[in-house]
Protein backbone atom coordinates (compact mmCIF):
# COMPACT_ATOMS: atom_id res chain seq x y z
CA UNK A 1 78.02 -19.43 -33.53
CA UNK A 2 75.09 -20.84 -33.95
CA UNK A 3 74.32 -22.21 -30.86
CA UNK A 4 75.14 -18.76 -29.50
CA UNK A 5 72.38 -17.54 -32.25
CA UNK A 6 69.75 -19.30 -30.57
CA UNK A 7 70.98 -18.75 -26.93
CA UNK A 8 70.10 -15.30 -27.41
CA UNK A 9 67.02 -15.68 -29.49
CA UNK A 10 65.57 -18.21 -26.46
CA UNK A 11 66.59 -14.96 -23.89
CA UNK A 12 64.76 -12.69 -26.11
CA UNK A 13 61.62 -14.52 -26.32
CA UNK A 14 61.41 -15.64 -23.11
CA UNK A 15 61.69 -11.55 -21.69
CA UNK A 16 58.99 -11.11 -24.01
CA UNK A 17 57.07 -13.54 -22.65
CA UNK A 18 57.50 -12.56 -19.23
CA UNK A 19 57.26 -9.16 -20.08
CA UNK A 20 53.57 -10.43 -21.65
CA UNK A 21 53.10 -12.53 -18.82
CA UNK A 22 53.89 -9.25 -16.37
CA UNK A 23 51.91 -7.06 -18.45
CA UNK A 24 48.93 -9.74 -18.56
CA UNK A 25 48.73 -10.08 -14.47
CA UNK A 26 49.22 -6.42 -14.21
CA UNK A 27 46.01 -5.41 -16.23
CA UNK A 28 44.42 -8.40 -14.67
CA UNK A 29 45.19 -6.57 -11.28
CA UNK A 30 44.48 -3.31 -12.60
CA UNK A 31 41.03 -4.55 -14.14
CA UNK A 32 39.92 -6.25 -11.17
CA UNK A 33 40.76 -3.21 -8.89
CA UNK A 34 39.10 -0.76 -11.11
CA UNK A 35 36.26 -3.91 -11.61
CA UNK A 36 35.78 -3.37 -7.50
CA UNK A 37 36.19 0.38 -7.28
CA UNK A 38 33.53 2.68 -5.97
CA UNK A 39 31.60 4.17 -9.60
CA UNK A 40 31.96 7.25 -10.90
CA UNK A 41 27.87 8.30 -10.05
CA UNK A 42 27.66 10.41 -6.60
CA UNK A 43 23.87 9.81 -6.79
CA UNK A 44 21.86 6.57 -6.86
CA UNK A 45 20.55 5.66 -10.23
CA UNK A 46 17.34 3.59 -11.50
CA UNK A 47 18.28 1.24 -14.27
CA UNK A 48 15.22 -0.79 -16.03
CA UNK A 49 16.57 -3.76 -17.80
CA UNK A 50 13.82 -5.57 -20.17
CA UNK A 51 13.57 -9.36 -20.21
CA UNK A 52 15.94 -10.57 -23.24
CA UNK A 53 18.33 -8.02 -22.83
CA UNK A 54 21.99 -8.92 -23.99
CA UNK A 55 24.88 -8.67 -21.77
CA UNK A 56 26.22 -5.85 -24.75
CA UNK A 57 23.23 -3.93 -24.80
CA UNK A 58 22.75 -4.08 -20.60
CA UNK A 59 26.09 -2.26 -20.85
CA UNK A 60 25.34 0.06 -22.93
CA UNK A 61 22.51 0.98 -20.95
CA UNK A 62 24.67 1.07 -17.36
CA UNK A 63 26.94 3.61 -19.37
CA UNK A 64 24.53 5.53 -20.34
CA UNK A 65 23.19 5.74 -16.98
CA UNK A 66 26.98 6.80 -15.98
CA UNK A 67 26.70 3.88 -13.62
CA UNK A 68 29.78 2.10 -15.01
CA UNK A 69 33.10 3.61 -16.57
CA UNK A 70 34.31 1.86 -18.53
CA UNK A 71 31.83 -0.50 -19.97
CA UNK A 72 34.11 -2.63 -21.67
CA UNK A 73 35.50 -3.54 -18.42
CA UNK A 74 32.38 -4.44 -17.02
CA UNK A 75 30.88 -6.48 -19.79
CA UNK A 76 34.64 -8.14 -19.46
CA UNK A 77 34.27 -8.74 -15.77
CA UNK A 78 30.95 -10.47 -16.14
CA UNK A 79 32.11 -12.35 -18.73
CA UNK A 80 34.95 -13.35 -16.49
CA UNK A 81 33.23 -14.20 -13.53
CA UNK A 82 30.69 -16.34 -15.58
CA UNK A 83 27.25 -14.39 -14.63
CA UNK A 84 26.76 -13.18 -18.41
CA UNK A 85 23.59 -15.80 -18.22
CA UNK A 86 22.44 -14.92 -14.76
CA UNK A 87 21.75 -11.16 -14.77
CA UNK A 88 18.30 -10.81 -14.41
CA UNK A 89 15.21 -8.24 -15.95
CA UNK A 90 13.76 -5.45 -13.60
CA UNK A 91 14.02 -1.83 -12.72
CA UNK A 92 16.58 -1.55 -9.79
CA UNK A 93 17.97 1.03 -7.62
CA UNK A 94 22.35 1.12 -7.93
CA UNK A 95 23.56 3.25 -5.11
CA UNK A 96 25.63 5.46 -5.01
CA UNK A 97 29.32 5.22 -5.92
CA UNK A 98 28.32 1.48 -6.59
CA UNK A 99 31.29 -0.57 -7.73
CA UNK A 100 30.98 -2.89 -11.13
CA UNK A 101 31.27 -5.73 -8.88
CA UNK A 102 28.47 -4.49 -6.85
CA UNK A 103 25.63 -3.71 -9.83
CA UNK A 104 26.62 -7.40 -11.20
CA UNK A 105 25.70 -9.11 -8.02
CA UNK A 106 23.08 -6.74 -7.55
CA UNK A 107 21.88 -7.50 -11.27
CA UNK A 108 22.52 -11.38 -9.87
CA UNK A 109 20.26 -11.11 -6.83
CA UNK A 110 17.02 -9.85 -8.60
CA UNK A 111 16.61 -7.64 -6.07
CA UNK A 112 14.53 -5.15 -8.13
CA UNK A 113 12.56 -1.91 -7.03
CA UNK A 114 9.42 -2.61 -4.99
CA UNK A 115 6.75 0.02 -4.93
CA UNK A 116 4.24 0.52 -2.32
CA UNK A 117 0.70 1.23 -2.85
CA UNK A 118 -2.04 2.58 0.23
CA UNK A 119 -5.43 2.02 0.20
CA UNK A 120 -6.61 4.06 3.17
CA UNK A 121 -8.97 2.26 5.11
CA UNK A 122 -12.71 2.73 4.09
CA UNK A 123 -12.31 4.17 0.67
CA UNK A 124 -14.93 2.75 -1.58
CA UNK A 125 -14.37 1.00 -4.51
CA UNK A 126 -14.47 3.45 -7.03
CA UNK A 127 -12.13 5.64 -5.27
CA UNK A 128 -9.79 2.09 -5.14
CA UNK A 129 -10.13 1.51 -8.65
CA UNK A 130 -9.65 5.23 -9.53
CA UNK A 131 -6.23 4.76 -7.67
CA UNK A 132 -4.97 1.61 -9.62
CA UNK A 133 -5.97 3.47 -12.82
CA UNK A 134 -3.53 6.35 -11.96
CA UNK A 135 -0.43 4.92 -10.43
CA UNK A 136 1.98 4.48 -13.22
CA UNK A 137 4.18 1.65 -12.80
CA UNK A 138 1.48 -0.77 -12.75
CA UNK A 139 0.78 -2.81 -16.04
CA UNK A 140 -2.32 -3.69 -18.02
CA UNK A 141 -6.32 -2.49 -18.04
CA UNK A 142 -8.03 -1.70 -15.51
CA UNK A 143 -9.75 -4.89 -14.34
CA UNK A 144 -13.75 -5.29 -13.52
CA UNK A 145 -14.47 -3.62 -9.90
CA UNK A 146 -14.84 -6.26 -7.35
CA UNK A 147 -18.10 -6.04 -4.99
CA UNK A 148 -17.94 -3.61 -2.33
CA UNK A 149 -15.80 -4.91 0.97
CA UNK A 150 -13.79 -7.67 -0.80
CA UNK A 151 -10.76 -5.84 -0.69
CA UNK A 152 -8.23 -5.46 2.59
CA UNK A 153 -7.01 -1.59 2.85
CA UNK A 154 -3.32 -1.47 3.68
CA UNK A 155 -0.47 0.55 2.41
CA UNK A 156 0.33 -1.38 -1.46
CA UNK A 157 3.39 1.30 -0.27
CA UNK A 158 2.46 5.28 -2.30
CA UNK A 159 0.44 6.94 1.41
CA UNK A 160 -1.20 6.66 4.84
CA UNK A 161 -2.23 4.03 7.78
CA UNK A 162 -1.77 0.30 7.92
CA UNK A 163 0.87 -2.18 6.25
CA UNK A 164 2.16 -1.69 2.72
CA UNK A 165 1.74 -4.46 -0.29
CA UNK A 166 4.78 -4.38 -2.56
CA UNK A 167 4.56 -4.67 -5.97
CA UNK A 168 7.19 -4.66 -9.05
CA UNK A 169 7.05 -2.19 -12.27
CA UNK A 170 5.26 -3.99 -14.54
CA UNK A 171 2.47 -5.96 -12.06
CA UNK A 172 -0.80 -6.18 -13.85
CA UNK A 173 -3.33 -3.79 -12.31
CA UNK A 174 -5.89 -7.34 -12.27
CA UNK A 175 -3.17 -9.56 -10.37
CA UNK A 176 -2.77 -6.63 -7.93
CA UNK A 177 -6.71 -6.40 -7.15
CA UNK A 178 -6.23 -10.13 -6.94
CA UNK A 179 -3.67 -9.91 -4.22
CA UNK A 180 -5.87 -7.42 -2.60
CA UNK A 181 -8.49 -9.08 -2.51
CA UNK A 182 -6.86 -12.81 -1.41
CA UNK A 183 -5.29 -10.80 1.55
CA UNK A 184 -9.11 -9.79 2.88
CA UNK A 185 -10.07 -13.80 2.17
CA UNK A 186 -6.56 -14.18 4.52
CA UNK A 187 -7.53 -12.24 7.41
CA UNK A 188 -10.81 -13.23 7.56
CA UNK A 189 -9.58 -17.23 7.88
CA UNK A 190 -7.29 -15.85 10.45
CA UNK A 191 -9.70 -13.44 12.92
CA UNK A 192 -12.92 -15.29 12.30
CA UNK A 193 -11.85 -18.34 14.04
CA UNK A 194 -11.08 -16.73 17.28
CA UNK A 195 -14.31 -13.73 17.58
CA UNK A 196 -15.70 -13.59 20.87
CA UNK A 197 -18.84 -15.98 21.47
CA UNK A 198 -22.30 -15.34 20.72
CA UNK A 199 -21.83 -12.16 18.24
CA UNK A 200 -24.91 -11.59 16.45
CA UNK A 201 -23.31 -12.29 12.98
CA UNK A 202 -23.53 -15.29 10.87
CA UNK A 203 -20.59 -15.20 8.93
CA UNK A 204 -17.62 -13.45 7.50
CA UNK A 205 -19.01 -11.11 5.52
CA UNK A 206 -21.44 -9.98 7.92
CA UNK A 207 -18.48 -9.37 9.95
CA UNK A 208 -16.95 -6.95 6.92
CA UNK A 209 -20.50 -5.41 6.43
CA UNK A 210 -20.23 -4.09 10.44
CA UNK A 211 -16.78 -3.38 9.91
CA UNK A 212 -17.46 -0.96 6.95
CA UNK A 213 -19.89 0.87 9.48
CA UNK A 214 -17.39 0.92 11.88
CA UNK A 215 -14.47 2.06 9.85
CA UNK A 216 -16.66 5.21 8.29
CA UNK A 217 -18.60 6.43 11.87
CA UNK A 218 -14.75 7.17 13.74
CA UNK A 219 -11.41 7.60 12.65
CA UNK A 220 -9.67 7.40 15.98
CA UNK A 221 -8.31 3.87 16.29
CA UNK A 222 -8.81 3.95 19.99
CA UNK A 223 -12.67 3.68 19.52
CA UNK A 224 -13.48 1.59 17.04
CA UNK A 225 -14.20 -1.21 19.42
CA UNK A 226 -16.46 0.42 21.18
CA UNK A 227 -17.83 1.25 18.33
CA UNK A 228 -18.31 -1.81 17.25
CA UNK A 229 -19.66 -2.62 20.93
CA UNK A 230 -22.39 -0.08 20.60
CA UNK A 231 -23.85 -2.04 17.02
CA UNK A 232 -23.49 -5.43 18.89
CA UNK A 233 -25.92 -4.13 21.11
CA UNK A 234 -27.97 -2.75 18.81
CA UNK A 235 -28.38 -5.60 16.93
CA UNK A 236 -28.72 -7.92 19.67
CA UNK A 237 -31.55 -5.96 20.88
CA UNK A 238 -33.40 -5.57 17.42
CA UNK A 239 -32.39 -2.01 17.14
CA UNK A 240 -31.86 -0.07 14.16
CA UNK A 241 -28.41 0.75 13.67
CA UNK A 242 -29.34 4.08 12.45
CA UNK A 243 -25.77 4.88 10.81
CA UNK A 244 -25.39 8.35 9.56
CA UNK A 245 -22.28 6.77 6.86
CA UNK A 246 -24.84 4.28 5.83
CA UNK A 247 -27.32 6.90 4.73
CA UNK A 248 -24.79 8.84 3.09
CA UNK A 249 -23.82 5.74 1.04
CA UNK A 250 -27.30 4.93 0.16
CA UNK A 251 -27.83 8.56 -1.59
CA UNK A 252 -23.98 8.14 -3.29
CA UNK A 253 -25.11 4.64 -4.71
CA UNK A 254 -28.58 6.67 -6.01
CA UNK A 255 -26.51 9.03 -7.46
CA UNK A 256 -27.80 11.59 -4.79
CA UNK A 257 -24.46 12.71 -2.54
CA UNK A 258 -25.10 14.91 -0.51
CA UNK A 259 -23.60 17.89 -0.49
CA UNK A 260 -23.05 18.89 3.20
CA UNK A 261 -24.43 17.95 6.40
CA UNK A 262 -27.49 15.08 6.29
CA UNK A 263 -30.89 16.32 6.77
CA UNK A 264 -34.10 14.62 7.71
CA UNK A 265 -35.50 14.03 5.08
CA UNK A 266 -32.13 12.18 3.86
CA UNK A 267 -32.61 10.23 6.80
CA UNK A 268 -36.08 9.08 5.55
CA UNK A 269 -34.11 8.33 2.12
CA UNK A 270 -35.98 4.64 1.56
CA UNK A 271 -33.19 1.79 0.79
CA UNK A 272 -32.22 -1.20 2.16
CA UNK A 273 -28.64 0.20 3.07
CA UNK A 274 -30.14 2.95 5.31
CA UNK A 275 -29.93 1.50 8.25
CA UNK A 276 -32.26 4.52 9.68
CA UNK A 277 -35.27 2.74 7.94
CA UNK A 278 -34.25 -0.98 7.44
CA UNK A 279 -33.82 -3.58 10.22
CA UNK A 280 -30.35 -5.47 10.56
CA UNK A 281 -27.78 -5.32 8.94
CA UNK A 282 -27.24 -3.48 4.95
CA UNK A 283 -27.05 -5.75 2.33
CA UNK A 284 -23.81 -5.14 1.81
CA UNK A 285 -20.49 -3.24 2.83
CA UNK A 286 -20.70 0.89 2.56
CA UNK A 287 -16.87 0.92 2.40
CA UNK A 288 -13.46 -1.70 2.70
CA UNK A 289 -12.76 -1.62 6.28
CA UNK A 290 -9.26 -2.43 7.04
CA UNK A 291 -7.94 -4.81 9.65
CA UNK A 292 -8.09 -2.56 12.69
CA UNK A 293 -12.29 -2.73 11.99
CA UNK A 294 -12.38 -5.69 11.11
CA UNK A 295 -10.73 -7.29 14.26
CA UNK A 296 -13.04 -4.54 16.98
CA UNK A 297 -16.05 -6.34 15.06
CA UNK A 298 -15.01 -9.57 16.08
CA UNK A 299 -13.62 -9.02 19.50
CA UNK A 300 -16.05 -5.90 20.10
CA UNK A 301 -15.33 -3.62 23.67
CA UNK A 302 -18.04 -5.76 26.52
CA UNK A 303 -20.04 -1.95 26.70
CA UNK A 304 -23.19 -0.89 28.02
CA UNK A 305 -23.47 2.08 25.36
CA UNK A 306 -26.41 1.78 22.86
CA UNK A 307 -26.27 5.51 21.58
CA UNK A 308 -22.56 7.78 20.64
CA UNK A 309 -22.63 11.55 18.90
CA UNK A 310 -19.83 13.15 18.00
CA UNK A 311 -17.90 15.32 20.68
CA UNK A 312 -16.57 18.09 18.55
CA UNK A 313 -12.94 17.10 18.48
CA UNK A 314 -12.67 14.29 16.48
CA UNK A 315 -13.99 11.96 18.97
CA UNK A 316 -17.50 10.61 20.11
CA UNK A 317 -19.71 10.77 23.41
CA UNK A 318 -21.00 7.03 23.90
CA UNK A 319 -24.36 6.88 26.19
CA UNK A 320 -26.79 3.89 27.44
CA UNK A 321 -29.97 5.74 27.41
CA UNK A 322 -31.92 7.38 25.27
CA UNK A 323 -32.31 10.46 27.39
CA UNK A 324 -28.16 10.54 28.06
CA UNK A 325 -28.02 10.30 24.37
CA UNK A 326 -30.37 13.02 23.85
CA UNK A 327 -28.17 15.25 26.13
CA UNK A 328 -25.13 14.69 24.37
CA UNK A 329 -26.96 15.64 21.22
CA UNK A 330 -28.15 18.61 22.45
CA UNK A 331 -24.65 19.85 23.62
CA UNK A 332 -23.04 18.37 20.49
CA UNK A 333 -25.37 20.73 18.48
CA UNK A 334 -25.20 23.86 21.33
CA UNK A 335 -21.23 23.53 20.02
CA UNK A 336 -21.73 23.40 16.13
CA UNK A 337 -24.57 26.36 16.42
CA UNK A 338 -21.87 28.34 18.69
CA UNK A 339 -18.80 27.69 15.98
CA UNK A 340 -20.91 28.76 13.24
CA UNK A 341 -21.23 31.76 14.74
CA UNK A 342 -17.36 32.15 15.81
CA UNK A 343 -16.95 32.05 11.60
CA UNK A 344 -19.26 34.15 10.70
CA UNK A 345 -17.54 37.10 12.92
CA UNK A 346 -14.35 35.18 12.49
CA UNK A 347 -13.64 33.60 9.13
CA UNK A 348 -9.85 31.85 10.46
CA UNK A 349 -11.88 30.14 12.94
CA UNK A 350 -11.38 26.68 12.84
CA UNK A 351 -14.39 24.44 12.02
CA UNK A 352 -15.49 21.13 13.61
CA UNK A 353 -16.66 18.62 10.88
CA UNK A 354 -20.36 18.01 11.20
């Protein structure tokens, strides 16, 4: 009887255990099925996870971002799979319909937002540091301005032309203008090497000085090395440059913009950076050209043009004498007078920058 007793008491318990066993592998199943399903957000979400974060509280943030459902499971699956220690800080992107298995490795990887910055070519410092002060997800004051030039334009990614430098939420503004500045130093090591023979510069920043010019007189990429051939003439010869952008950055730097078109007597405007009344080269850049200028400085179009006006479209008319100069001025200004005079009896008329 007794034997009997415990017969049935061993084929009890070991149902119940196989029923536990059963039930154990079928929410093991069920959790890592539901651990690997798509999430319940139909739009991606950004998640910002601060350094020191606990595995409990990043959960609590991924629910409340309705990025993970339900967030025991998750916390449980990282657990599980032994990444508790390995999630990383950082603001990242989880797509759409993300599964938890997804966010963790995503959380693994590190692979956090990166935001772009632009620095169009030839802004100015101030307008530069103007632009780190405003664009929020940088960290930290606003550093001292660096001279004038030092810093290589591209997109940082936020606008227009060029390359973009990436940066992280949280960058300091000051290692950013560092990184700015250290790609200029880059380029420079890379393009100076290799300029054509016998430019009439004697170092880098001679070249970046030219290249400021350059990058303010013409926005069409197309002729910036002429451009730039028209100077290296110039200043092989001993002329004046007489750069209209270089007069215009002598009056800013007075604290004397002007407010339209440059007259005469700004031309006559005496300082070393208007390059109407001093020989050479200025003392320093007007602007921070970007790579495009920099490069047509150093390997400059082979030109016979010491004189270029604007054409009216955007564009310039490039001449080798004075008097074929002098021509191109006088229809260049035959145009502006005739436009003026389209506005005044037609105010939609489209106007031509002077």
């Amino acid at each position: 009887m007794a034997r009997q007793r415990w017969r049935r008491l061993l084929i009890a318990l070991f149902a119940v255990l196989s029923c536990a066993l059963l039930a154990a592998i079928g929410g093991y199943l069920w959790g890592e099925q539901r651990f690997r399903a798509n999430g319940p957000h139909a739009e991606p979400k950004i998640v910002l996870l601060q350094s020191g974060e606990s595995l409990a509280q990043i959960t609590r943030k991924l629910a409340r971002a309705g990025v993970v459902a339900p967030g025991w499971l998750f916390h449980a699956g990282v657990r599980v799979a032994g990444r508790a220690r390995a999630l990383k800080a950082g603001e990242y992107a989880i797509p759409a319909r993300a599964s938890m298995a997804d966010i963790m490795a995503l959380l693994v990887s590190g692979k956090v937002v990166q935001h772009q910055l632009t620095i169009p070519e030839g802004w100015r410092v101030p307008e530069i540091m103007a632009r780190l002060a405003a664009t929020e997800p940088l960290s930290g004051p606003l550093p001292a301005a660096p001279r004038e030039g030092s810093i290589l334009p591209e997109p940082y990614l936020f606008m227009v032309p060029a390359r973009a430098i990436l940066f992280i939420r949280g960058e300091s503004r000051a290692d950013l203008l560092a990184r700015m500045q250290a790609a200029q130093k880059r380029l420079l090591r890379e393009l100076w090497p290799v300029r054509a023979p016998d430019l009439p510069l004697a170092n880098p920043w001679e070249a970046v000085i030219l290249a400021s010019i350059v990058e303010r007189e013409t926005s069409v990429a197309a002729e910036r090395p002429r451009v730039a051939g028209v100077f290296v003439n110039r200043l092989r010869k001993g002329m004046r440059l007489q750069s209209d952008p270089t007069v215009r950055y002598a009056l800013i730097a007075a604290g004397q913009p002007p407010a339209g078109p440059l007259t005469r007597q700004d031309l006559r405007f005496q300082s070393p950076y208007n390059s109407y009344q001093a020989d050479g080269l200025p003392p320093g850049p007007i602007a921070n050209p970007g790579r495009a200028a920099i490069a047509a400085v150093l390997q400059p179009e082979r030109t016979d043009a010491l004189y270029f006006v604007a054409d009216g479209d955007g564009g310039h008319v490039f001449a080798r004498s004075l008097s074929e100069h002098n021509a191109n001025v006088a229809r260049y200004r035959k145009l502006m007078r005739a436009q003026r005079a389209q506005r005044k009896t037609d105010p939609a008329a489209p106007a031509q920058a002077e």
